[in-house]
Protein backbone atom coordinates (compact mmCIF):
# COMPACT_ATOMS: atom_id res chain seq x y z
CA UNK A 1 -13.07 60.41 40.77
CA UNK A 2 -14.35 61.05 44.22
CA UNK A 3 -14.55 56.91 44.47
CA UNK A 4 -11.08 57.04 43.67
CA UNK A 5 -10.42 59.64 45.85
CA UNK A 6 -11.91 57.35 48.98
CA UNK A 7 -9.98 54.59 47.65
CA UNK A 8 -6.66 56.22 47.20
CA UNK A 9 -7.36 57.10 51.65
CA UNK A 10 -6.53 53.21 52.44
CA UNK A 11 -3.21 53.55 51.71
CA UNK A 12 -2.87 50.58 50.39
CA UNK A 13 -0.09 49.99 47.17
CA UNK A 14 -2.42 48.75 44.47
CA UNK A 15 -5.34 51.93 44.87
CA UNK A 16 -2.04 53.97 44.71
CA UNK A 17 -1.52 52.25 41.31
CA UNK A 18 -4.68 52.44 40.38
CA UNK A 19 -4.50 56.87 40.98
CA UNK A 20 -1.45 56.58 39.12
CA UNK A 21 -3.20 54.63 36.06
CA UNK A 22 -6.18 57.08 35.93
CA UNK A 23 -3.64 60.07 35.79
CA UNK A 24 -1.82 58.82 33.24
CA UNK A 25 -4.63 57.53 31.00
CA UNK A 26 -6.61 60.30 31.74
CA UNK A 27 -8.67 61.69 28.44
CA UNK A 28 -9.95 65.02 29.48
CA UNK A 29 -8.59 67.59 31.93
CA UNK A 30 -11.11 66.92 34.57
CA UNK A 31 -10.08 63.34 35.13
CA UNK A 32 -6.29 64.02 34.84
CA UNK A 33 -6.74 67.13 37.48
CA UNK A 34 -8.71 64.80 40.00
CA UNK A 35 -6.33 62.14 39.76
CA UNK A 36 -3.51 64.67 40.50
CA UNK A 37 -5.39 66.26 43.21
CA UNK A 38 -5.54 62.37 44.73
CA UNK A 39 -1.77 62.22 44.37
CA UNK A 40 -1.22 65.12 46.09
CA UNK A 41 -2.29 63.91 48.98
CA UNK A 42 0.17 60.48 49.06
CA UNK A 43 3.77 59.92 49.67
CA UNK A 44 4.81 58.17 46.80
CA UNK A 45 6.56 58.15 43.64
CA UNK A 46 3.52 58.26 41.59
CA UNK A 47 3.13 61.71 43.45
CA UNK A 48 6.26 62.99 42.01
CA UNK A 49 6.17 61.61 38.54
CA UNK A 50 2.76 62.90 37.97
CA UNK A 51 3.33 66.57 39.16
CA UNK A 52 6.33 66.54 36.87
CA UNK A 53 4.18 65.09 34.08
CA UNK A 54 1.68 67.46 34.74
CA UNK A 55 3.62 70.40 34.54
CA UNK A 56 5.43 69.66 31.13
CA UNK A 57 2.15 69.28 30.04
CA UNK A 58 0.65 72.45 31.10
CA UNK A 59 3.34 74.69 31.99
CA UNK A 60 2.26 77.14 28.43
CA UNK A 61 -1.64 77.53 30.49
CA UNK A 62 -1.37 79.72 33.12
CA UNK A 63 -4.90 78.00 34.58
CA UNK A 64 -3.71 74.60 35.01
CA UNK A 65 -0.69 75.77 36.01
CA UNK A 66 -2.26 77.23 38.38
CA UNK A 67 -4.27 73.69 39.91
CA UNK A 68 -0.40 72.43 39.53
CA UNK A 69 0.55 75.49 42.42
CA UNK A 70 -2.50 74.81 44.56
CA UNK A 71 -2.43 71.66 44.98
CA UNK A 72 1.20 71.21 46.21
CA UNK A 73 0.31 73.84 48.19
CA UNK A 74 -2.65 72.01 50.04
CA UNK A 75 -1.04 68.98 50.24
CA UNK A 76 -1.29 67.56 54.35
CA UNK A 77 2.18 66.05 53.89
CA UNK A 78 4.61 67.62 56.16
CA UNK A 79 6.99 68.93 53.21
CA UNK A 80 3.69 71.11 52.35
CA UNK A 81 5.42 74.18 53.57
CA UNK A 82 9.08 73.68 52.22
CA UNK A 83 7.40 72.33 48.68
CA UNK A 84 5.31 76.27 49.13
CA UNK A 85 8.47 78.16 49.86
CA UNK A 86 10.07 76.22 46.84
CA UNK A 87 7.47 77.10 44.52
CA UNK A 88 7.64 80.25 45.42
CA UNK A 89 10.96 81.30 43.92
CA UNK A 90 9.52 79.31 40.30
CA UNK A 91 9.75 80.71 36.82
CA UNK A 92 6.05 80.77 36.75
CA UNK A 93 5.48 82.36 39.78
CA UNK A 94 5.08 85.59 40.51
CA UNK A 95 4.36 87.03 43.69
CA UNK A 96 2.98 90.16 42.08
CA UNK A 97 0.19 88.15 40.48
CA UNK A 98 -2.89 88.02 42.38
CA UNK A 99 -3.91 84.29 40.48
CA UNK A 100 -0.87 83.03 41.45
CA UNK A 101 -0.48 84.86 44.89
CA UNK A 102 -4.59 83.07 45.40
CA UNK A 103 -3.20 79.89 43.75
CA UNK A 104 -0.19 78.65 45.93
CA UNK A 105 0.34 81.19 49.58
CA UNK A 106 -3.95 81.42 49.60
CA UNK A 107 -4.36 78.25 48.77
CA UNK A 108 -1.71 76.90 51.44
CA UNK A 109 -3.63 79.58 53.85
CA UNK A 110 -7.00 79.07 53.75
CA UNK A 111 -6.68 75.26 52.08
CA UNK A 112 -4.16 73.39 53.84
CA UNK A 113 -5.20 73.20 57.66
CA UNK A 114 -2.60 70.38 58.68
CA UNK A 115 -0.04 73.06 57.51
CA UNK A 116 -0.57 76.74 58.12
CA UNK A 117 -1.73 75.35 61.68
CA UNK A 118 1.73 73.79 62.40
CA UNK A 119 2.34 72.77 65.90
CA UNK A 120 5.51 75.09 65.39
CA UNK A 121 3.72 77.75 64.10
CA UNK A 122 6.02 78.15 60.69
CA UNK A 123 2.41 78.09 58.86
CA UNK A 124 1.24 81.17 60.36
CA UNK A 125 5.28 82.71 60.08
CA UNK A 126 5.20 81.97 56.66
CA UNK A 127 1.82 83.19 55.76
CA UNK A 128 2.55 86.52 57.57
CA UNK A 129 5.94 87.48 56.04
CA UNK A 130 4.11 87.31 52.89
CA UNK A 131 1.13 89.24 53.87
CA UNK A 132 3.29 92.06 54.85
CA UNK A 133 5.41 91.39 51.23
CA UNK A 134 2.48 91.77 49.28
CA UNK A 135 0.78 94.51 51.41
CA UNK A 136 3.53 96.92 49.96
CA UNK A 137 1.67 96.76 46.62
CA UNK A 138 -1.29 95.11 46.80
CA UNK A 139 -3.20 95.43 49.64
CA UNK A 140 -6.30 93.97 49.04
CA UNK A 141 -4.44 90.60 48.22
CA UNK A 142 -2.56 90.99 51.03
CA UNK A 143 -6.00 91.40 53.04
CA UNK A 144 -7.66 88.66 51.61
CA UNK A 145 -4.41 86.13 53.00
CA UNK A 146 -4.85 87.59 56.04
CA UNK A 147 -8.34 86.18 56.20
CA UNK A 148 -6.83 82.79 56.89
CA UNK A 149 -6.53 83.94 60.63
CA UNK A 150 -9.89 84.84 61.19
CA UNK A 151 -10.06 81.85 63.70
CA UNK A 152 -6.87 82.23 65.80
CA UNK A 153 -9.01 82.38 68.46
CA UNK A 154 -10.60 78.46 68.14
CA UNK A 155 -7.02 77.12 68.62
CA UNK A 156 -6.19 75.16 71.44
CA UNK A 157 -3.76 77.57 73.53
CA UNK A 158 -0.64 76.96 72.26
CA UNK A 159 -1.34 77.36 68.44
CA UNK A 160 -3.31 80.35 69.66
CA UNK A 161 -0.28 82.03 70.85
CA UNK A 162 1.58 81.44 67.90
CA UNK A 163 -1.29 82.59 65.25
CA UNK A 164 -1.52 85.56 67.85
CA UNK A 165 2.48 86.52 67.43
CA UNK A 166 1.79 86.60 63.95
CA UNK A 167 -0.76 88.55 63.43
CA UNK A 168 0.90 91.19 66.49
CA UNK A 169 3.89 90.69 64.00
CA UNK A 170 1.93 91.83 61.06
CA UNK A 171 -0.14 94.79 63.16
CA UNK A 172 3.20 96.47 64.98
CA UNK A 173 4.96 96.77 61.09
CA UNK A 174 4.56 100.16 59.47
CA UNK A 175 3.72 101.62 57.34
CA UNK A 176 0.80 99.24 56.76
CA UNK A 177 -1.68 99.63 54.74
CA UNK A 178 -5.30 100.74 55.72
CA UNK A 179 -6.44 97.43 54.75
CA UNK A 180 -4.45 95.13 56.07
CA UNK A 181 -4.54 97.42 59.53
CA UNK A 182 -7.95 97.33 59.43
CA UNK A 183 -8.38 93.62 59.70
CA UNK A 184 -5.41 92.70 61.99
CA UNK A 185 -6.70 95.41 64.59
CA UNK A 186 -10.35 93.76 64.37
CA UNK A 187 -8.88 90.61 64.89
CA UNK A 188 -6.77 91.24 67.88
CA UNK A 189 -9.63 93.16 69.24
């Protein structure tokens, strides 16, 4: 799998196949949810056909369901954060569970670099609107998104702003919880 995986980086048509082949001949759950994981990561058909696969597969186990949020949501392709916002309005999505919460908006957070650090800063908008969502009822979920932040500061200056708005976005909004205030104020300190 992880010779695939280097493979599959070439871009070139036949190691796309060749993803595409393991996925679908896959015999055992770890070899299918590599293979996807590969896909994921390409603009192609395959990419498409096997996340639909995938899902009519799995969509009665919560757990691979799941691997099927997180890893459209760490996908580097730029419809990463339109594909997140999308999934988040899905039947099997609930923004109330913390598994699922952890499984798509953490894992776009804290898993998808190319996309929460935008050059437009929608990344850090996104990930903010639903840290303040969830921080109404949960907010040591909330918290633990918010985490994804921690370093604003590395940035080169004009991703640095924009993290910054957010998280001064997040820290003027009341009520707030003691959690979430906690760890925006020691980040903007």
């Amino acid at each position: 799998n992880a010779a695939l995986g280097l493979l599959a980086q070439r871009g070139r048509r036949e190691d796309v196949e060749r993803v595409a082949r393991h996925f679908a001949k896959a015999t055992n759950a770890t070899d299918e949810v590599a293979a996807l994981a590969i896909l994921a990561e390409i603009k192609a058909p395959e990419r498409a056909a096997a996340f639909e696969k995938f899902y009519a597969r799995w969509k009665g186990d919560h757990l691979m369901i799941d691997n099927w949020f997180a890893y459209q949501a760490s996908s580097p392709l730029p419809t990463s954060l339109g594909a997140v916002r999308k999934l988040a309005r899905h039947a099997l999505f609930s923004i109330k569970n913390p598994n699922k919460v952890r499984a798509l908006i953490g894992t776009f957070a804290a898993g998808n670099p190319v996309n929460f650090n935008r050059p437009d800063g929608k990344g850090y908008d996104y990930v903010a609107g639903r840290v303040l969502e969830i921080d109404r009822f949960n907010p040591q979920v909330a918290s633990r998104l918010l985490s994804a932040f921690r370093s604003w500061r590395t940035l080169e200056p004009e991703r640095r702003a924009l993290a910054e708005a957010s998280l001064r976005r997040i820290a003027g909004t009341t009520p707030l919880s003691h959690d979430v205030f906690e760890i925006v104020t020691k980040m903007l300190d």
